[in-house]
N, C-alpha and C. Protein backbone atom coordinates (compact mmCIF):
# COMPACT_ATOMS: atom_id res chain seq x y z
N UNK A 1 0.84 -1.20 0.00
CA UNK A 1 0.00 0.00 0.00
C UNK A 1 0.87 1.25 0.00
N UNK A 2 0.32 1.75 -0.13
CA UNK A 2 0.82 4.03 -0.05
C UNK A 2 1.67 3.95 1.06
N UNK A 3 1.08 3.26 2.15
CA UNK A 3 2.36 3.30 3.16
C UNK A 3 3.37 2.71 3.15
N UNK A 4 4.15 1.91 2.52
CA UNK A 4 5.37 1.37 2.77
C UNK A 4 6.16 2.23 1.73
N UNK A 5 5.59 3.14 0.83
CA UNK A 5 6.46 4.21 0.60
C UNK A 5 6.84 5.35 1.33
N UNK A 6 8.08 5.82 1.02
CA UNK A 6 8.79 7.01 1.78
C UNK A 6 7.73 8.39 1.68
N UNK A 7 7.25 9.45 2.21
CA UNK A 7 6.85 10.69 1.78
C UNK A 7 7.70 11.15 0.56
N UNK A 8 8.60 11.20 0.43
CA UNK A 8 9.52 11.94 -0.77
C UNK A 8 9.00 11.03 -2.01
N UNK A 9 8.81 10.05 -2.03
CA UNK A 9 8.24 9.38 -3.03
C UNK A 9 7.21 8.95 -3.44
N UNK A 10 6.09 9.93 -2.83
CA UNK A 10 4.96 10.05 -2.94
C UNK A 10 4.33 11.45 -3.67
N UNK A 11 3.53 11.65 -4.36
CA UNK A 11 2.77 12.62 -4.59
C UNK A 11 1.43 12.64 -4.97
N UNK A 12 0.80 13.91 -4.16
CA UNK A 12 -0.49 14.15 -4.29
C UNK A 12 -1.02 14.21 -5.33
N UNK A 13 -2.18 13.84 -5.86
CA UNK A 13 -3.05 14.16 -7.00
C UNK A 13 -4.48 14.53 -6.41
N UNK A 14 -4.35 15.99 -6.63
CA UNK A 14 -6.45 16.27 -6.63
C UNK A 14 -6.69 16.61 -7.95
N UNK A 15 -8.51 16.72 -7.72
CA UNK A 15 -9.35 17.12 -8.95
C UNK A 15 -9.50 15.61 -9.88
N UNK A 16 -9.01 14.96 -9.10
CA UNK A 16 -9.87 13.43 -9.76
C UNK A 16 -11.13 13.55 -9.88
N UNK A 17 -11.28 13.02 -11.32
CA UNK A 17 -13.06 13.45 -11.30
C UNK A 17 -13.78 12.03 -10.66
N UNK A 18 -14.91 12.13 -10.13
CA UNK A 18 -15.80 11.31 -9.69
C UNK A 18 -15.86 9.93 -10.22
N UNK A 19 -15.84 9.70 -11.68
CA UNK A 19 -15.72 8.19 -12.47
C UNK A 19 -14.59 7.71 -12.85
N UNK A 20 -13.50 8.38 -12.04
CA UNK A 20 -12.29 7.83 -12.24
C UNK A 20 -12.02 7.10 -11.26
N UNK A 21 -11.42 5.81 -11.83
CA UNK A 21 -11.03 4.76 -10.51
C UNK A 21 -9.39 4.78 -10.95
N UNK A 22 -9.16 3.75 -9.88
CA UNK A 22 -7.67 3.82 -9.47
C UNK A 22 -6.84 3.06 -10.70
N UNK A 23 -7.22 2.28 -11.20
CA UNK A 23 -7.10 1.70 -12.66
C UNK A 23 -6.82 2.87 -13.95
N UNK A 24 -7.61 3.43 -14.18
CA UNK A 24 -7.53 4.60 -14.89
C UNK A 24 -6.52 5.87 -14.69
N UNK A 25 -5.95 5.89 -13.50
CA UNK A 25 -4.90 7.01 -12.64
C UNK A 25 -3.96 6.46 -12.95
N UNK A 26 -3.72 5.15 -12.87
CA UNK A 26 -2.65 4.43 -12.98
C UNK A 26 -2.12 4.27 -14.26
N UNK A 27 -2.92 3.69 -15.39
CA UNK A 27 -2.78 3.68 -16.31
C UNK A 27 -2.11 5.16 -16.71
N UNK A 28 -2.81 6.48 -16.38
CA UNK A 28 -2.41 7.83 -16.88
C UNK A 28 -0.66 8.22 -16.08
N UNK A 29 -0.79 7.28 -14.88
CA UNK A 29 0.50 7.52 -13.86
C UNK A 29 1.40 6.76 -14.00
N UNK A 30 1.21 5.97 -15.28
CA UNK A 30 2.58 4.21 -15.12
C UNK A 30 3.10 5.07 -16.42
N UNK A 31 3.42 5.82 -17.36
CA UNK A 31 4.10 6.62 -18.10
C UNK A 31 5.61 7.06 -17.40
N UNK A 32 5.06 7.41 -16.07
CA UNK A 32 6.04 8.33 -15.42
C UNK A 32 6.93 7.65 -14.30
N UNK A 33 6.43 6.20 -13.99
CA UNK A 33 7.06 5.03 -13.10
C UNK A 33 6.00 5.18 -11.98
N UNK A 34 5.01 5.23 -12.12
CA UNK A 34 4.11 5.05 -10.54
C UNK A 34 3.84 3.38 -10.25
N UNK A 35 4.31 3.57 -9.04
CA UNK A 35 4.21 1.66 -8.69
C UNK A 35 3.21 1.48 -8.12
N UNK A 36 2.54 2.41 -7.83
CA UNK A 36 1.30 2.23 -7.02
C UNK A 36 0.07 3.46 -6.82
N UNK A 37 -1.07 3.58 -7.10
CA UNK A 37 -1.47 4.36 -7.42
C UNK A 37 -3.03 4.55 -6.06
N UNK A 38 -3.53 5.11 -5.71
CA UNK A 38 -4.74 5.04 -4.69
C UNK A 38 -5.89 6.19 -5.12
N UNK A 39 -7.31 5.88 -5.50
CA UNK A 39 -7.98 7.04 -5.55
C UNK A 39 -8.92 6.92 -4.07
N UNK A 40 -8.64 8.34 -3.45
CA UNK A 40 -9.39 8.21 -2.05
C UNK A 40 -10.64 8.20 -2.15
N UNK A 41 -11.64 7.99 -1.30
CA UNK A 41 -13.05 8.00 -1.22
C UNK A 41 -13.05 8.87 0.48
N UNK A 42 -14.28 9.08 0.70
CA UNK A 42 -14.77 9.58 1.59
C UNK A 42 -14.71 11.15 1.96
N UNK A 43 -13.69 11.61 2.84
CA UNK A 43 -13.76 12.75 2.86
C UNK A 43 -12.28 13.63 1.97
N UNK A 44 -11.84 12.39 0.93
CA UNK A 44 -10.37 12.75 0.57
C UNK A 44 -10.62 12.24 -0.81
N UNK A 45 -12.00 12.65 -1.40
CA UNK A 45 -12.71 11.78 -2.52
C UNK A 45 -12.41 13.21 -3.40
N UNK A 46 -11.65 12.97 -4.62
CA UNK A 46 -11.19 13.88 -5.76
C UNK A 46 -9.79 13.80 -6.03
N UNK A 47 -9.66 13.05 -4.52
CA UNK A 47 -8.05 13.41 -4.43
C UNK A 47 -7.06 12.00 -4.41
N UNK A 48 -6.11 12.14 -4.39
CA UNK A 48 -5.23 10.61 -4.46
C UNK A 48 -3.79 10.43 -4.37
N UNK A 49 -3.49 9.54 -4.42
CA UNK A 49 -1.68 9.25 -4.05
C UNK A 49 -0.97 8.59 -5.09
N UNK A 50 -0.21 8.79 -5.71
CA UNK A 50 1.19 7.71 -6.74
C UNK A 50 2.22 7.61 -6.19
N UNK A 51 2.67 6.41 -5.71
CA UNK A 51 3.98 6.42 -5.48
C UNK A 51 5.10 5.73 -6.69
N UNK A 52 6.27 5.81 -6.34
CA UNK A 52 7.19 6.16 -7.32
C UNK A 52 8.79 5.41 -6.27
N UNK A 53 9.27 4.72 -7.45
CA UNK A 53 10.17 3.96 -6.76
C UNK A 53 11.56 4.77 -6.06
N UNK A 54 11.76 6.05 -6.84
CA UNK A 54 12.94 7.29 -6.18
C UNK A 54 11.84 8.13 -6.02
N UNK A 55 12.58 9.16 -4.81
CA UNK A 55 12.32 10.73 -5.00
C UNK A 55 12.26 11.64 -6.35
N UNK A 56 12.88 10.90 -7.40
CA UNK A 56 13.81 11.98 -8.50
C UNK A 56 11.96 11.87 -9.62
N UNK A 57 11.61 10.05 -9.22
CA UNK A 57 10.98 9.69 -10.02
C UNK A 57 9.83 10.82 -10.20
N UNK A 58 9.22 10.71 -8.42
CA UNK A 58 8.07 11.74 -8.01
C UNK A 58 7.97 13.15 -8.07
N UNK A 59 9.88 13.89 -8.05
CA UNK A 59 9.67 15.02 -8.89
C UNK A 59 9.27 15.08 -10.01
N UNK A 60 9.85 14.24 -10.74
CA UNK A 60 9.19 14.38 -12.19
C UNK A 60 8.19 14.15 -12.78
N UNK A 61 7.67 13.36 -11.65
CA UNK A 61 6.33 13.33 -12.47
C UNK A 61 5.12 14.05 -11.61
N UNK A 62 5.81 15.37 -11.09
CA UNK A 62 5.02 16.69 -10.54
C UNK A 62 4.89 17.62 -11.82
N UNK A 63 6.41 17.88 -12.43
CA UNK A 63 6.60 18.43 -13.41
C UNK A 63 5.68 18.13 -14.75
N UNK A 64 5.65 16.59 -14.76
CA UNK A 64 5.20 16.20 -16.27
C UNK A 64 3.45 16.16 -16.39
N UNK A 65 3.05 15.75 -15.11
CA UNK A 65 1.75 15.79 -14.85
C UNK A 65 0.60 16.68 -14.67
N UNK A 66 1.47 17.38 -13.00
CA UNK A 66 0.48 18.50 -12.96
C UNK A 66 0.06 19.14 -14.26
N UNK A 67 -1.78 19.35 -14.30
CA UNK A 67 -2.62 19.96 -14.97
C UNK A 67 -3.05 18.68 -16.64
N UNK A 68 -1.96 17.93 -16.36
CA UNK A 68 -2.84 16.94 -17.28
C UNK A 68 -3.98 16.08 -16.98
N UNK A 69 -4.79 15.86 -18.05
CA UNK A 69 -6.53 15.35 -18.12
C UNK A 69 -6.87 13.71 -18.12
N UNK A 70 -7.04 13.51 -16.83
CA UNK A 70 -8.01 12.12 -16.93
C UNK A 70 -9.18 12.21 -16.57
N UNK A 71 -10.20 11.39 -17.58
CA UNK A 71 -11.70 11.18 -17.75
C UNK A 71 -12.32 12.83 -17.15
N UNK A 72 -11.95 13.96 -18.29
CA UNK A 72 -12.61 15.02 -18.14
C UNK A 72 -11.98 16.11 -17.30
N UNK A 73 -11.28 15.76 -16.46
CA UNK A 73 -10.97 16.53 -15.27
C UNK A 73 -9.24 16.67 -14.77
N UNK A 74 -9.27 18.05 -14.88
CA UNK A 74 -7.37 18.31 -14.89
C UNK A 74 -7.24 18.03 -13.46
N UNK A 75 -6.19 17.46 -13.65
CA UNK A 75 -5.29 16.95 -12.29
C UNK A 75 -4.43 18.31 -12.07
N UNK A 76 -4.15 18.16 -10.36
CA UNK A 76 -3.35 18.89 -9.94
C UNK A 76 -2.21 17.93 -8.94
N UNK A 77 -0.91 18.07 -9.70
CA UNK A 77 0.33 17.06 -9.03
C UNK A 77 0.99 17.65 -8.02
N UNK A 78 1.30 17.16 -6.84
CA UNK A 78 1.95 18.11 -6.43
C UNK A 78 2.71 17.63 -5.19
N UNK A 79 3.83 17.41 -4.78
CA UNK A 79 4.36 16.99 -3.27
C UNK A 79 3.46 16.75 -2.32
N UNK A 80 3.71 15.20 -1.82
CA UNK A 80 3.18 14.42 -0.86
C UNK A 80 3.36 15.42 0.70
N UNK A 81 4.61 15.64 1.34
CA UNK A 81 4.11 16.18 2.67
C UNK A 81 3.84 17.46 2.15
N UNK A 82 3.80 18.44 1.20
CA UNK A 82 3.14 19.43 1.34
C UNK A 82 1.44 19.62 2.05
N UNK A 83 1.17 18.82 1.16
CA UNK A 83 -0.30 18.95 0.84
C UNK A 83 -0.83 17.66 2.71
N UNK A 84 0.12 16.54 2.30
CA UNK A 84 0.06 16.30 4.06
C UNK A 84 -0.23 17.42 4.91
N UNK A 85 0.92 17.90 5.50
CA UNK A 85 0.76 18.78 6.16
C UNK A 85 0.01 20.20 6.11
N UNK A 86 -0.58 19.98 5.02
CA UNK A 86 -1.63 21.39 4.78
C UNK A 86 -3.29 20.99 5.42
N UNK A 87 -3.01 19.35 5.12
CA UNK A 87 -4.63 19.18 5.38
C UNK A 87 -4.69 18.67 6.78
């Protein structure tokens, strides 16, 4: 799961649209090396996690991602403890 990765090798994804499942993120997130992908439900529902086997991986694919479109709806990429520690 999301947890046995490091924070540095994690990054946030919101603005998941509603009919996107974790299959579909992944598919849009295995381009960039995501080993593992999570779309949240409940009160963390839009939003989601990729992890990534380096740190170097998950910068880059902040860079390459953020604002690109799955099923309708632009993603926003962005550092794992940021957005941790924001919410």
């Amino acid at each position: 799961s999301a947890n046995n990765f490091k924070p540095e090798k994690k990054v946030w994804i919101g603005g998941i649209p509603e009919a996107v499942t974790y299959k579909e993120l992944h598919e849009h997130m295995k381009p960039s090396g995501a080993k593992w992908v999570e779309v949240f439900k409940g009160s963390g529902k839009g939003s989601g996690v990729a992890c990534y086997a380096t740190s170097e991986e998950a910068t880059a694919a902040i860079a390459a991602l953020n604002g690109s479109t799955v099923g309708g709806g632009n993603l926003q990429v962005d550092a794992w403890e940021k957005k941790a520690k924001e919410a």
